[in-house]
Protein backbone atom coordinates (compact mmCIF):
# COMPACT_ATOMS: atom_id res chain seq x y z
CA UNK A 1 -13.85 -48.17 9.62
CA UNK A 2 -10.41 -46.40 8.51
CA UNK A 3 -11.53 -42.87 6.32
CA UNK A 4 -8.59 -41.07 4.56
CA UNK A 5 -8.93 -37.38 3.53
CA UNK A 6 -6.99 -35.13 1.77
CA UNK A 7 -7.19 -31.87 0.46
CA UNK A 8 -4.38 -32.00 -2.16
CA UNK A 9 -6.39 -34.65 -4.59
CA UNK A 10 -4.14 -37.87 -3.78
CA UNK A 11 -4.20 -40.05 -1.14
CA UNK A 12 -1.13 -41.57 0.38
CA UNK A 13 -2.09 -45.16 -0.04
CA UNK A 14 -1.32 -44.14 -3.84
CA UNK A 15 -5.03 -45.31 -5.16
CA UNK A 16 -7.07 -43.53 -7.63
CA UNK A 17 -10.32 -42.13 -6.01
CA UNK A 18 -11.99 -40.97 -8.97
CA UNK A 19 -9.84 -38.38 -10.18
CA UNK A 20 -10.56 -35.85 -7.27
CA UNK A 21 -8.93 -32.11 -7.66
CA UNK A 22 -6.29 -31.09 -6.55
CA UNK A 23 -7.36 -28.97 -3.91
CA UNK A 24 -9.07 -25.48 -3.69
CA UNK A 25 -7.78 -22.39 -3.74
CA UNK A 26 -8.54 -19.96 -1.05
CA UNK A 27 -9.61 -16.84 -1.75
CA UNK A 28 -7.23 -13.94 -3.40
CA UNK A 29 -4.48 -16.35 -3.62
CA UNK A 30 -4.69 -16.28 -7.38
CA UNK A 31 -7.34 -18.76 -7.92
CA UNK A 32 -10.20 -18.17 -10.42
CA UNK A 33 -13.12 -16.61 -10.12
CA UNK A 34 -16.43 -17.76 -11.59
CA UNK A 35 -17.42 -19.15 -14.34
CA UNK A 36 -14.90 -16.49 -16.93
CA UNK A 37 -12.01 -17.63 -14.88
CA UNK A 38 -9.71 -15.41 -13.16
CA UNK A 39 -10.30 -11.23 -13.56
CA UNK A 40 -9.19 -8.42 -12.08
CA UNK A 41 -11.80 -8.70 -9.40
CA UNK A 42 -10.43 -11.67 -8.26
CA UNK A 43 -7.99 -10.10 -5.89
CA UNK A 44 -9.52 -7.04 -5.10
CA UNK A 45 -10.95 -6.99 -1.65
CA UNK A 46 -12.59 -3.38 -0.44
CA UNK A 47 -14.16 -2.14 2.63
CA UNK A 48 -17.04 -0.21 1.43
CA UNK A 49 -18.69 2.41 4.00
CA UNK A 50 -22.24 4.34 2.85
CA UNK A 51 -24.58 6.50 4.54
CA UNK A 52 -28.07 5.79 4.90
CA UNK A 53 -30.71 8.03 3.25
CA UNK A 54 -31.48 9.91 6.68
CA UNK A 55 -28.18 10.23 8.26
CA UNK A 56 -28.91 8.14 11.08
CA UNK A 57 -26.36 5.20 9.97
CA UNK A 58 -23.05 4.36 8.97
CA UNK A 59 -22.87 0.90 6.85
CA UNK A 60 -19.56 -1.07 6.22
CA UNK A 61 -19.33 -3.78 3.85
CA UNK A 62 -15.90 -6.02 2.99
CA UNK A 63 -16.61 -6.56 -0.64
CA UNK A 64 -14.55 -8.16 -3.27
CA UNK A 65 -14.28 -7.49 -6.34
CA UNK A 66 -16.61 -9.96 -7.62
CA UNK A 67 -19.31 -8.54 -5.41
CA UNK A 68 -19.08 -11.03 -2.43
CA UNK A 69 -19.49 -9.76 0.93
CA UNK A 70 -17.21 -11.06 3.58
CA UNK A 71 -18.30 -8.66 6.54
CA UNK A 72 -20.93 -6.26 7.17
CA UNK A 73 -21.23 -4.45 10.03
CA UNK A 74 -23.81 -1.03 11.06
CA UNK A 75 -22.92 1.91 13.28
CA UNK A 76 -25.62 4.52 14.17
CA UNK A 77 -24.43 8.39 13.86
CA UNK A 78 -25.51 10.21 17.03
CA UNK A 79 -25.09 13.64 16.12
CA UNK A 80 -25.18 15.41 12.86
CA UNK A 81 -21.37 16.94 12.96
CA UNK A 82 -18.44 16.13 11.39
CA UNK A 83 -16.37 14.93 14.32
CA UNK A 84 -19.61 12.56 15.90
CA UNK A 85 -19.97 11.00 11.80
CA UNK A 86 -15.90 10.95 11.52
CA UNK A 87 -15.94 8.82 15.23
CA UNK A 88 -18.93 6.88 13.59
CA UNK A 89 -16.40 6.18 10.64
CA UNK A 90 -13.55 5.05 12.45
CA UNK A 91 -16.19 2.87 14.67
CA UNK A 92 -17.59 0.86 11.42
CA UNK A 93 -14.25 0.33 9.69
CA UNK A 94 -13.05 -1.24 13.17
CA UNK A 95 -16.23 -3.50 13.35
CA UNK A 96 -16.09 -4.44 9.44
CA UNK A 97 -12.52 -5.52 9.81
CA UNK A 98 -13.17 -7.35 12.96
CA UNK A 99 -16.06 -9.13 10.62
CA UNK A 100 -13.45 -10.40 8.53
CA UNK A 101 -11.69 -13.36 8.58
CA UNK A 102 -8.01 -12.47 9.89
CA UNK A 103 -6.27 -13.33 7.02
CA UNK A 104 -8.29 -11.30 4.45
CA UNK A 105 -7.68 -8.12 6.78
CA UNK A 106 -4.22 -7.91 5.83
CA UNK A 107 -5.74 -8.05 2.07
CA UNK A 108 -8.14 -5.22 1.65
CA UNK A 109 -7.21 -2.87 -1.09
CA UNK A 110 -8.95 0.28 -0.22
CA UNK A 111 -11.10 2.28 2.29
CA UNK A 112 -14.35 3.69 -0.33
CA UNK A 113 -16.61 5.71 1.11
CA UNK A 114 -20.30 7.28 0.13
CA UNK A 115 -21.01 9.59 3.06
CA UNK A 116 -22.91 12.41 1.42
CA UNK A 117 -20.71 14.59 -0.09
CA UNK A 118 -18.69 15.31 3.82
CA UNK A 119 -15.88 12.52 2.98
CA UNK A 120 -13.25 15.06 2.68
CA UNK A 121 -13.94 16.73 6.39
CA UNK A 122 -14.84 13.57 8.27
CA UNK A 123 -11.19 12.43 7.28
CA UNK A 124 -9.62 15.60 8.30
CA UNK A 125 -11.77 15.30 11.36
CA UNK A 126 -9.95 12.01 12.06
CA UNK A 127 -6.37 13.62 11.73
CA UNK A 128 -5.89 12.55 7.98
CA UNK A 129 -4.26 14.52 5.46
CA UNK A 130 -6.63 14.93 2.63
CA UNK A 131 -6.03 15.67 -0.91
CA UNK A 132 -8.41 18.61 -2.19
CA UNK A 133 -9.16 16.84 -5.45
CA UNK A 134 -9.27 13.39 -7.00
CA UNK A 135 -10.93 10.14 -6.44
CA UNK A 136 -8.14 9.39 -3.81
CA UNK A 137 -8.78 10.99 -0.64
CA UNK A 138 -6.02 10.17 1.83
CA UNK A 139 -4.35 7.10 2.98
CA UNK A 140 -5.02 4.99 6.35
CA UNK A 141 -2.67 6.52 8.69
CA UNK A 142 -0.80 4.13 11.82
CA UNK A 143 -3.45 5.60 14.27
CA UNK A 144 -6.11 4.35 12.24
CA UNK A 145 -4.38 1.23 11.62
CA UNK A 146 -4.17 0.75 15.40
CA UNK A 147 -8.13 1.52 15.94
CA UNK A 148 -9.19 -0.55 12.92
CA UNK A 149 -6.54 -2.90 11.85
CA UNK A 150 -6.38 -1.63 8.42
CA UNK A 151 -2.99 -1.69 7.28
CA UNK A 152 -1.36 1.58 7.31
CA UNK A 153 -0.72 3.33 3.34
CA UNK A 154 -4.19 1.50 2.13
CA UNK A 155 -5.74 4.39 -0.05
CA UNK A 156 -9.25 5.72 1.37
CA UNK A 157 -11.55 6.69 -2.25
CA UNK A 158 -14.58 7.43 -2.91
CA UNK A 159 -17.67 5.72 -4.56
């Protein structure tokens, strides 16, 4: 039995196979999205860090715009500081990008975080510089980058 595949919609023995497409797009490479065709969401790919109700958890969550998750990782908090949660912080963004695919890595867009009103001093805590007001916080610095693999200059917001 001789199978051909391709992934481009033609074959090269230059038959029709019933009009198959031609191809599929990966993800944030400009294809569409849904069913309403390519929005804004469509490229938009952001690691999204909360705090649980009690404290006791970080949560990171690759997320694109269209509201699928790509990675997902958990990181307990030991200690109710701002040094142990910023360690926490750096911890889950490191295991949420390692939960992505390589490729999309180099594509998130920002850093948001939810951490209970303390975003400002955990990322001070980590060495950041912070702005004192605004949704932007700070930007992912090369140190960062190196712990995490975010790439350095991606904006850190919050929720």
């Amino acid at each position: 039995m001789d199978l051909k595949f391709t992934f481009a919609g033609a074959s090269s023995d230059q038959h029709d196979h019933g009009g198959a497409p031609a191809g599929i797009p990966l993800p944030f490479a400009g294809a569409p999205s849904g069913a309403g065709g390519s929005g804004p969401g469509s490229s938009v790919l952001e690691l999204v860090v909360t705090r649980s109700a009690d404290g006791s958890e970080l949560v990171c969550e690759g997320l694109s715009g269209d509201g699928v998750v790509y990675a997902s990782a958990r990181r307990a908090v030991l200690g109710a500081d701002t040094a142990t949660l910023a360690l926490a912080l750096r911890s889950v963004l490191a295991r949420g990008g390692a939960e992505l695919p390589e490729p999309l890595l180099g594509s998130v867009s920002a850093v948001v975080l939810d951490l209970g009103g303390c975003e400002r001093e955990t990322l001070e805590s980590l060495g950041l510089s912070v702005s004192p007001s605004g949704q932007m916080l700070a930007q992912v610095d090369e140190a960062l980058q190196a712990r995490t693999g975010i790439t350095a200059g991606t904006p850190m917001q919050l929720r």
